[in-house]
PDB file of N, CA and C in Angstrom:
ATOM      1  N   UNK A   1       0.834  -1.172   0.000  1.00  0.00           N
ATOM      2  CA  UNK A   1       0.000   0.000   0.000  1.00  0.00           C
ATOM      3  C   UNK A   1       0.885   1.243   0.000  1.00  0.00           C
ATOM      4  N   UNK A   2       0.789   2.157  -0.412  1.00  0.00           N
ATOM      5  CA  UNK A   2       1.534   3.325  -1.092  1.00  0.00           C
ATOM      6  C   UNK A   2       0.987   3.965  -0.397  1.00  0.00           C
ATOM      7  N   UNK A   3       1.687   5.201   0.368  1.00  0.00           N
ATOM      8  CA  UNK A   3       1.771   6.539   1.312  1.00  0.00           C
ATOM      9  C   UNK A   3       2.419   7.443   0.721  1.00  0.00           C
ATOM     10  N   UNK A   4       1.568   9.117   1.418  1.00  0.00           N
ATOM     11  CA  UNK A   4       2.121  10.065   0.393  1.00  0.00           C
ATOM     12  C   UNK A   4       3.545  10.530   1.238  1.00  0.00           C
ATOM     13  N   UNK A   5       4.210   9.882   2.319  1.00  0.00           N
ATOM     14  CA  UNK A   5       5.687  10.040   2.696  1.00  0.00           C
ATOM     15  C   UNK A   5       6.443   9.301   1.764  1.00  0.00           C
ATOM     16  N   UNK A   6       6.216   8.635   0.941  1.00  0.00           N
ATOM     17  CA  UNK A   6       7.018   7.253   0.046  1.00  0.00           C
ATOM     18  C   UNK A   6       7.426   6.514   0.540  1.00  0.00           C
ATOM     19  N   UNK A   7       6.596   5.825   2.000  1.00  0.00           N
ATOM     20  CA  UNK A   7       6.732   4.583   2.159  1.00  0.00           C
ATOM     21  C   UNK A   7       5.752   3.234   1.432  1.00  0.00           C
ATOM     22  N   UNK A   8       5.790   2.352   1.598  1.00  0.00           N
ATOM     23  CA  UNK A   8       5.519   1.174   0.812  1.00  0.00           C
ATOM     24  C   UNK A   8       5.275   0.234   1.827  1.00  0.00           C
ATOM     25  N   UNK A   9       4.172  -0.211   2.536  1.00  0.00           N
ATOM     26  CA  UNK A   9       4.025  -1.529   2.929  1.00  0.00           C
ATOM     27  C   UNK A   9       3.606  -2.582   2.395  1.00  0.00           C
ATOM     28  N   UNK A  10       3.715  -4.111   2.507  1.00  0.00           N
ATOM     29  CA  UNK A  10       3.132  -5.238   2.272  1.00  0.00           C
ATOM     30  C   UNK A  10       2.224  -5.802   3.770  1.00  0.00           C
ATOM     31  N   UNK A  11       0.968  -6.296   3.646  1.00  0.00           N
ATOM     32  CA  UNK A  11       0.308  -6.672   5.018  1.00  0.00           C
ATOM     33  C   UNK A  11      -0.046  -8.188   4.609  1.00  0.00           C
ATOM     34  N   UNK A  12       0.026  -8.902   5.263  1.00  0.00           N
ATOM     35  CA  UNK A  12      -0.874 -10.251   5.397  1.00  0.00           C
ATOM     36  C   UNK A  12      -2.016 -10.119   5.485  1.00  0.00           C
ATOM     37  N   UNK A  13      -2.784 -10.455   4.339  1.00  0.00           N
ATOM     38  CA  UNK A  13      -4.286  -9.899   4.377  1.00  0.00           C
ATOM     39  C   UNK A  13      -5.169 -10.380   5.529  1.00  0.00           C
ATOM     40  N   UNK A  14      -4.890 -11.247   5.727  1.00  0.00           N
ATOM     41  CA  UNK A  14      -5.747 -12.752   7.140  1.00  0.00           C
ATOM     42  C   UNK A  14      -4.877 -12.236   8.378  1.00  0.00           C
ATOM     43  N   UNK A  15      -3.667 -11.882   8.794  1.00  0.00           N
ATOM     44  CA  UNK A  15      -3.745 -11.438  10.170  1.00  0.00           C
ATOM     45  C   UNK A  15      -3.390  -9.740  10.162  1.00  0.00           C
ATOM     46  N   UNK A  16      -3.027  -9.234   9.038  1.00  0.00           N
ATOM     47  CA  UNK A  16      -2.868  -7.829   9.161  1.00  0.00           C
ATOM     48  C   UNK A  16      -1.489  -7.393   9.444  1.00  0.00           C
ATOM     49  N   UNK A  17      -0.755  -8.812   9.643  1.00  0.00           N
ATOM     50  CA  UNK A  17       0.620  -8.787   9.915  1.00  0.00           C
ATOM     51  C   UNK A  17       1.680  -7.581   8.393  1.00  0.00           C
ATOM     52  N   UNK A  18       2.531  -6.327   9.079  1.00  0.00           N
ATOM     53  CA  UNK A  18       2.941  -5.746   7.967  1.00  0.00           C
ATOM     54  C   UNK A  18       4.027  -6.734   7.479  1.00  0.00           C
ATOM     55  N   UNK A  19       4.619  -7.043   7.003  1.00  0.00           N
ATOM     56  CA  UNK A  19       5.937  -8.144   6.745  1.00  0.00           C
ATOM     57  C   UNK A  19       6.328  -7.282   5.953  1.00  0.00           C
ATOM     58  N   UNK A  20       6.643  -6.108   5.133  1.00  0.00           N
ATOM     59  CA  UNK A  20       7.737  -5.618   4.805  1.00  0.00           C
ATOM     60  C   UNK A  20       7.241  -4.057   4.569  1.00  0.00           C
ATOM     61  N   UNK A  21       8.566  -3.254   4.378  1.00  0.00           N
ATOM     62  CA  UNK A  21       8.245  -2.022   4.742  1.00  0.00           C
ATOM     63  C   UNK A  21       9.211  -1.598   3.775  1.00  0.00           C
ATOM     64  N   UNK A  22       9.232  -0.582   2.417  1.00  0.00           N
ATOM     65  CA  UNK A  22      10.467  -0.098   1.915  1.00  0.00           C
ATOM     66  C   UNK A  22       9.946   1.473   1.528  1.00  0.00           C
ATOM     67  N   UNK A  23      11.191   2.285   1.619  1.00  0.00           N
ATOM     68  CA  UNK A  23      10.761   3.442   1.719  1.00  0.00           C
ATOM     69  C   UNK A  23      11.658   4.282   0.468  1.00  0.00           C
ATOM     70  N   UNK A  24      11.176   4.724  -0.267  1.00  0.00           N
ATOM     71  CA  UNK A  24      11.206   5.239  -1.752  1.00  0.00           C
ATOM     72  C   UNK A  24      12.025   6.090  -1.568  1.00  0.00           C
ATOM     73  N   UNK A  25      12.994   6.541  -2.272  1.00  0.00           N
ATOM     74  CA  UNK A  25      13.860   8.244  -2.563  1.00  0.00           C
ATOM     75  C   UNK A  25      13.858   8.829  -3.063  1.00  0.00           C
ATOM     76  N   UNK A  26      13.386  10.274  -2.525  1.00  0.00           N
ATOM     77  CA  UNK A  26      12.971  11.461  -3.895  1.00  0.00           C
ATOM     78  C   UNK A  26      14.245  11.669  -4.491  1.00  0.00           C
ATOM     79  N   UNK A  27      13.499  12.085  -5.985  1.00  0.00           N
ATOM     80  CA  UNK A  27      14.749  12.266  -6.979  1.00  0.00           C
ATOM     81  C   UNK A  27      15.400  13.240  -6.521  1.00  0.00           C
ATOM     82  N   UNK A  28      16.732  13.328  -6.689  1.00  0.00           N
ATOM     83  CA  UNK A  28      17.529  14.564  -6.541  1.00  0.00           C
ATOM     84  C   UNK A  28      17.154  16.050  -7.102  1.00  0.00           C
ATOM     85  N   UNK A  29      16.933  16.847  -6.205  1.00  0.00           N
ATOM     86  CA  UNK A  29      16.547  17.875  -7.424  1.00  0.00           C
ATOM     87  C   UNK A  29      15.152  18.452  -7.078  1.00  0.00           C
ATOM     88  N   UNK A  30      13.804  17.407  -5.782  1.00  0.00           N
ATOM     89  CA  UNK A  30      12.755  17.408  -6.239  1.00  0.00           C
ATOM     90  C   UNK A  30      12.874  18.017  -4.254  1.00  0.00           C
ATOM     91  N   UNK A  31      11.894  18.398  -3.653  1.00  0.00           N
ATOM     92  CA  UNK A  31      11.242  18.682  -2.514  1.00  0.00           C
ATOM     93  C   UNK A  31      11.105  17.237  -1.739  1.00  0.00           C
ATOM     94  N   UNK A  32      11.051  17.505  -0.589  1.00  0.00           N
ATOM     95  CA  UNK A  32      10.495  16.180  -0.014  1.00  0.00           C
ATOM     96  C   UNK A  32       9.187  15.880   0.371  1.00  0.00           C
ATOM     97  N   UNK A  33       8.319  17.358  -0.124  1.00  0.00           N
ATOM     98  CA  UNK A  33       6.555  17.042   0.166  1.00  0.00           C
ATOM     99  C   UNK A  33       6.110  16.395  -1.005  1.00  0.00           C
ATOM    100  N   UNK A  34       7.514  15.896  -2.039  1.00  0.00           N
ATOM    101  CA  UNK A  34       7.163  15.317  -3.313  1.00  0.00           C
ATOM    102  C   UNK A  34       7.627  13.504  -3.229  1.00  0.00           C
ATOM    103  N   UNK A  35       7.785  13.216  -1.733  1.00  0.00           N
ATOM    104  CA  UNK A  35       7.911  11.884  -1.547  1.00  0.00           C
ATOM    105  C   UNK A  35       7.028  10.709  -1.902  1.00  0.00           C
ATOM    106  N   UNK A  36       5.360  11.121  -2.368  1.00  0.00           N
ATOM    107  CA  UNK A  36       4.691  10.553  -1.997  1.00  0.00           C
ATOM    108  C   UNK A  36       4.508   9.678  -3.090  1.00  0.00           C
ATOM    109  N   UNK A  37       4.257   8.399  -3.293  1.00  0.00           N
ATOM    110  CA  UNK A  37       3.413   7.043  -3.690  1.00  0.00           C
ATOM    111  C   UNK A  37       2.309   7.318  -4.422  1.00  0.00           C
ATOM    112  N   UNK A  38       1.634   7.529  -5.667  1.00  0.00           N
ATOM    113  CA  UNK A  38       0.440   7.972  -6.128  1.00  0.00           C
ATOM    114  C   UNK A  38      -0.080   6.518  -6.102  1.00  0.00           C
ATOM    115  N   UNK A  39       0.357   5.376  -7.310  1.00  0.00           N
ATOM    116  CA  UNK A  39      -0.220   4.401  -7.555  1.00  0.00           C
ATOM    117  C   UNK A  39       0.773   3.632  -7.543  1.00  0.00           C
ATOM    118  N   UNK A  40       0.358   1.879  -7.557  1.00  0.00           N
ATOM    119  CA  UNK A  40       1.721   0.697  -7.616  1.00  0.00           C
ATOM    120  C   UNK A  40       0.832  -0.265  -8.202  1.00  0.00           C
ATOM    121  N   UNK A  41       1.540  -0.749  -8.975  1.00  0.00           N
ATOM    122  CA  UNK A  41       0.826  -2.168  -9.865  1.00  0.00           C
ATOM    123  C   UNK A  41       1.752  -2.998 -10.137  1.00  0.00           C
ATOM    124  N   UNK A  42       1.250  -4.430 -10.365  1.00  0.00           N
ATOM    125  CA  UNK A  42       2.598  -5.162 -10.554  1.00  0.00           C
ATOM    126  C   UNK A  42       2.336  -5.512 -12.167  1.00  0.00           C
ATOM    127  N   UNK A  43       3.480  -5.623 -12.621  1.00  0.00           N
ATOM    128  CA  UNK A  43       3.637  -5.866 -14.242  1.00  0.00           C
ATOM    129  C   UNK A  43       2.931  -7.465 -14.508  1.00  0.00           C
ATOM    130  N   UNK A  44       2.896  -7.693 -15.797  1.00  0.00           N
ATOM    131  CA  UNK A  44       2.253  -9.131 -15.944  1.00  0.00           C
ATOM    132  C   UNK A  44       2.690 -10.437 -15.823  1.00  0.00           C
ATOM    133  N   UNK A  45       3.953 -10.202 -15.368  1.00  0.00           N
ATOM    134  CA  UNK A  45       4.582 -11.282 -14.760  1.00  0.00           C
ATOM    135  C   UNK A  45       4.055 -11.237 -13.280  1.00  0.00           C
ATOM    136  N   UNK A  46       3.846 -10.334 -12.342  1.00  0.00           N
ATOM    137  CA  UNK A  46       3.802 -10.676 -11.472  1.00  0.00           C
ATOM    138  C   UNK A  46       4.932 -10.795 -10.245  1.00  0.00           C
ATOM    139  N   UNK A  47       6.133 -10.418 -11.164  1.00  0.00           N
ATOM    140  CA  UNK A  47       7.846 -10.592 -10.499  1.00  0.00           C
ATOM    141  C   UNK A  47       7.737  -9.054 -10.126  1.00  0.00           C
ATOM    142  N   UNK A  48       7.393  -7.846 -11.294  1.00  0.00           N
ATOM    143  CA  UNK A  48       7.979  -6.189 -10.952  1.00  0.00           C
ATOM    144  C   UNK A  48       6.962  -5.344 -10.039  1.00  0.00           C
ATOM    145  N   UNK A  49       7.195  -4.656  -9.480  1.00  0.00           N
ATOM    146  CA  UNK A  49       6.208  -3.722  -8.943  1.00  0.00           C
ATOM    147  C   UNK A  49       6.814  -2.201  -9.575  1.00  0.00           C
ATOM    148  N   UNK A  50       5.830  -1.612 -10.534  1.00  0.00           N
ATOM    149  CA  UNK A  50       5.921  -0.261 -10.797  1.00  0.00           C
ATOM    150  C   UNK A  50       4.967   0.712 -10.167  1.00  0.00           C
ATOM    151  N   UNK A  51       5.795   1.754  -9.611  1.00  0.00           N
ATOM    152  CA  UNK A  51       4.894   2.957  -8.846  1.00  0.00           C
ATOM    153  C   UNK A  51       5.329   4.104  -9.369  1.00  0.00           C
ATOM    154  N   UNK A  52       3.853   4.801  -9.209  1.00  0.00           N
ATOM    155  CA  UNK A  52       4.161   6.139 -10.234  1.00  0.00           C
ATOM    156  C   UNK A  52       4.489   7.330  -8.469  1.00  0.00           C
ATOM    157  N   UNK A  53       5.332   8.059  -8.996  1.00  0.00           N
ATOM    158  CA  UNK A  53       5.403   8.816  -7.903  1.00  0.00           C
ATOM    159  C   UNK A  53       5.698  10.466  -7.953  1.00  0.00           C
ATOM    160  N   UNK A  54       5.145  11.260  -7.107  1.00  0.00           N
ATOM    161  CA  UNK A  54       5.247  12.619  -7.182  1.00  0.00           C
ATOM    162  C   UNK A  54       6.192  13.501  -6.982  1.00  0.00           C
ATOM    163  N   UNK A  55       7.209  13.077  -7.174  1.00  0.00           N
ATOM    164  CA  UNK A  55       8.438  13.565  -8.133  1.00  0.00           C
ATOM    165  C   UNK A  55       8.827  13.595  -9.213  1.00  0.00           C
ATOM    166  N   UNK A  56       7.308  13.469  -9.938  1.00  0.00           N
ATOM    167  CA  UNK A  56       7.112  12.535 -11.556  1.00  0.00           C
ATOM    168  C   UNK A  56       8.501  11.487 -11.976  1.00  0.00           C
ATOM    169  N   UNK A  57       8.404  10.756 -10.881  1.00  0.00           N
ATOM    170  CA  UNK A  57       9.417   9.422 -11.431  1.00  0.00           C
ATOM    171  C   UNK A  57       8.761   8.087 -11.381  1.00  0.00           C
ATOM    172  N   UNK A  58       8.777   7.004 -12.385  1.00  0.00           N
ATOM    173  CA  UNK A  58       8.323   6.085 -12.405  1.00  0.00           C
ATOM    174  C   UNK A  58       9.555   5.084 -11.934  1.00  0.00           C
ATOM    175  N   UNK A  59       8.939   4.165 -10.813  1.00  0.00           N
ATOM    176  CA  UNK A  59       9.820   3.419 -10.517  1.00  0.00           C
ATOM    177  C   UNK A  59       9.488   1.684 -10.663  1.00  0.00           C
ATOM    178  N   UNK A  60      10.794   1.052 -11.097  1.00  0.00           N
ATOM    179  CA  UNK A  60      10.172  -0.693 -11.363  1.00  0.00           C
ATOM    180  C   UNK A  60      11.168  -1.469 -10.295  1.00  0.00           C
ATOM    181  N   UNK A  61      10.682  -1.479  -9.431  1.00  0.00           N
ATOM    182  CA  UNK A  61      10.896  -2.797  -8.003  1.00  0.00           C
ATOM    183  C   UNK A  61      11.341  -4.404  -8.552  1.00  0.00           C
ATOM    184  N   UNK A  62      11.578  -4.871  -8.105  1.00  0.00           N
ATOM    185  CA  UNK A  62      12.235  -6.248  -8.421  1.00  0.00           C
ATOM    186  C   UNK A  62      12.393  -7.010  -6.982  1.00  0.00           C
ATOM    187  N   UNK A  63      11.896  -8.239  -7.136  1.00  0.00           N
ATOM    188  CA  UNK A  63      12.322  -8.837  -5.978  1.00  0.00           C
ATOM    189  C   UNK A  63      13.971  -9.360  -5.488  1.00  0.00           C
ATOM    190  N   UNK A  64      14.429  -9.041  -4.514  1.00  0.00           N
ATOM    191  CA  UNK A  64      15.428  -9.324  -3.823  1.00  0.00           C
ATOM    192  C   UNK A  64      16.122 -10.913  -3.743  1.00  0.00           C
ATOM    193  N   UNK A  65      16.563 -11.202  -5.006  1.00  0.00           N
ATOM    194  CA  UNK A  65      17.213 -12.668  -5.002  1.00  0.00           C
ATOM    195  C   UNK A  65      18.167 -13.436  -3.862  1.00  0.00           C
ATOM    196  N   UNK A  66      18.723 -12.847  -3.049  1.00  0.00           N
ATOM    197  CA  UNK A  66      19.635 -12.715  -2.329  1.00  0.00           C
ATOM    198  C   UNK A  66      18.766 -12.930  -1.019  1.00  0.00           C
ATOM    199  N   UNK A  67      17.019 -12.604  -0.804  1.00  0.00           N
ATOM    200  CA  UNK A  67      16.968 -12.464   0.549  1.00  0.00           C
ATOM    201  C   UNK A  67      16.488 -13.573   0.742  1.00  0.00           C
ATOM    202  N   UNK A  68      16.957 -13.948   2.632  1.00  0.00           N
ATOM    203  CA  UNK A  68      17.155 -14.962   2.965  1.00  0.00           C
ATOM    204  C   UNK A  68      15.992 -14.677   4.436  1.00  0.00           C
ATOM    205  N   UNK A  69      15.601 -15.403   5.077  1.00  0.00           N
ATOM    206  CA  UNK A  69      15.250 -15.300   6.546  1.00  0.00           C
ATOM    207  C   UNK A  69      16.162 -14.498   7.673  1.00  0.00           C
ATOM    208  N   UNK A  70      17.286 -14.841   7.043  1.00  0.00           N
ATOM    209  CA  UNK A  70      18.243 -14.170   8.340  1.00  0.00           C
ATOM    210  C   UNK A  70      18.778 -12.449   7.590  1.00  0.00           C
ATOM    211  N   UNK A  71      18.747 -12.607   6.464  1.00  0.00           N
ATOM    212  CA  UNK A  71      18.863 -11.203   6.075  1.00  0.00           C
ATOM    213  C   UNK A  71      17.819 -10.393   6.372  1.00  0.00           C
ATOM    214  N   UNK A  72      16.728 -11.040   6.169  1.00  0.00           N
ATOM    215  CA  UNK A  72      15.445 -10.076   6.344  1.00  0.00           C
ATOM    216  C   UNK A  72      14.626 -10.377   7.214  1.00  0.00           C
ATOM    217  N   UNK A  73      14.802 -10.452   8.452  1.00  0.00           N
ATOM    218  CA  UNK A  73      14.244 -11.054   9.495  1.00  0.00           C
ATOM    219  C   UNK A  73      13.017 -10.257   9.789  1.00  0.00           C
ATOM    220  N   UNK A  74      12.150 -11.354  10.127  1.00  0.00           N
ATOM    221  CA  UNK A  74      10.566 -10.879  10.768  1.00  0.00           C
ATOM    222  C   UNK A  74      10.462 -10.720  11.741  1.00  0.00           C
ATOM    223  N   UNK A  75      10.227  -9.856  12.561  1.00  0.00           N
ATOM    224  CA  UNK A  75      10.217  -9.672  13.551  1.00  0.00           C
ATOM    225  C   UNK A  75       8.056 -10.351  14.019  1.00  0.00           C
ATOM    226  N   UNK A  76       8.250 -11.232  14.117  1.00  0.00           N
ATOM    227  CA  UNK A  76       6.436 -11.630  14.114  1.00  0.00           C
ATOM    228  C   UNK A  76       6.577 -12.740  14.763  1.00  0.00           C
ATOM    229  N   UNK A  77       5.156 -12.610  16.187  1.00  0.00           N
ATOM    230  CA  UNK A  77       5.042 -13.993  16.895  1.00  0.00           C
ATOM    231  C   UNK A  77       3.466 -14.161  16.493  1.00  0.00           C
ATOM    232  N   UNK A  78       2.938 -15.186  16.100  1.00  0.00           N
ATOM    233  CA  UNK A  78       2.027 -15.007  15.773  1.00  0.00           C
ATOM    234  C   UNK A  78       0.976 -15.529  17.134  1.00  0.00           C
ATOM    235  N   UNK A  79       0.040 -14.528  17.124  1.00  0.00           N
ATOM    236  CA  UNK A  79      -1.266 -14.715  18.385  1.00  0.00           C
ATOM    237  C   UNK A  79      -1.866 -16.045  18.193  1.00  0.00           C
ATOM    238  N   UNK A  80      -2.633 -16.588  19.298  1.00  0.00           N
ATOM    239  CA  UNK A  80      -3.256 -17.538  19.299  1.00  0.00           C
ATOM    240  C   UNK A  80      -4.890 -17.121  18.783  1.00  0.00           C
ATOM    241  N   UNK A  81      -5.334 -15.679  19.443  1.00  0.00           N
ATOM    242  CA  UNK A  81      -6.262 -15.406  19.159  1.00  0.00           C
ATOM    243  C   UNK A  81      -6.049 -14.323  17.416  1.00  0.00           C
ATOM    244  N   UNK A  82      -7.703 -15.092  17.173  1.00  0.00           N
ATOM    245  CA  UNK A  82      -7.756 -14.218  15.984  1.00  0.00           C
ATOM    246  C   UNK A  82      -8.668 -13.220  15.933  1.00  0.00           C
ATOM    247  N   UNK A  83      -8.143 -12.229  15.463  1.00  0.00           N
ATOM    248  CA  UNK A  83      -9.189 -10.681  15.919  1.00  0.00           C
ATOM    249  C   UNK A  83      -9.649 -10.523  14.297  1.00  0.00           C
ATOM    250  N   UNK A  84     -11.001 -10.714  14.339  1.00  0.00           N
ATOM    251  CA  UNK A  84     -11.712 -10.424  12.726  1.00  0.00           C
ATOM    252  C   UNK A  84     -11.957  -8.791  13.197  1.00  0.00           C
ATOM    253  N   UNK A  85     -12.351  -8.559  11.800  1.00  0.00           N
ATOM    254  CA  UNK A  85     -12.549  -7.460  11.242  1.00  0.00           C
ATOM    255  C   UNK A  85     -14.177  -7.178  10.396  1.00  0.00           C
TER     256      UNK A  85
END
């Protein structure tokens, strides 16, 4: 989900858990009230994530080949109880 600071979360839709968090960099050159996330879609593979952003820069994401459990550790215990919505 895209924020107008240019952060980026991913949530676990079923516990709400965030599991990753990446935070965008305004272009050189641009303001920082121009950080923000307009839209994100993933390409038709399904591998890229492109977000259009208000620094008029389009950006294409790629997943992290390299990450491992211990590189990118979760910080998550998961509850016994489940809190619906």
């Amino acid at each position: 989900m895209p924020a107008d600071n240019g952060a980026m979360g991913f949530w676990d839709w079923k516990s709400g858990y965030q599991f990753q968090r990446l935070d965008s960099l305004v272009q050189p050159g641009s303001l920082e009230s121009e950080a923000g996330i307009f839209c994100a879609e993933f390409d038709k593979t399904g591998l890229r994530l492109i977000t259009g952003e208000a620094d008029k820069t389009i950006k294409i994401w790629k997943e992290d080949d390299q990450a491992t459990p211990e590189t990118h550790p979760l910080d998550w215990k998961p509850s016994l109880v489940r809190k619906r919505y």
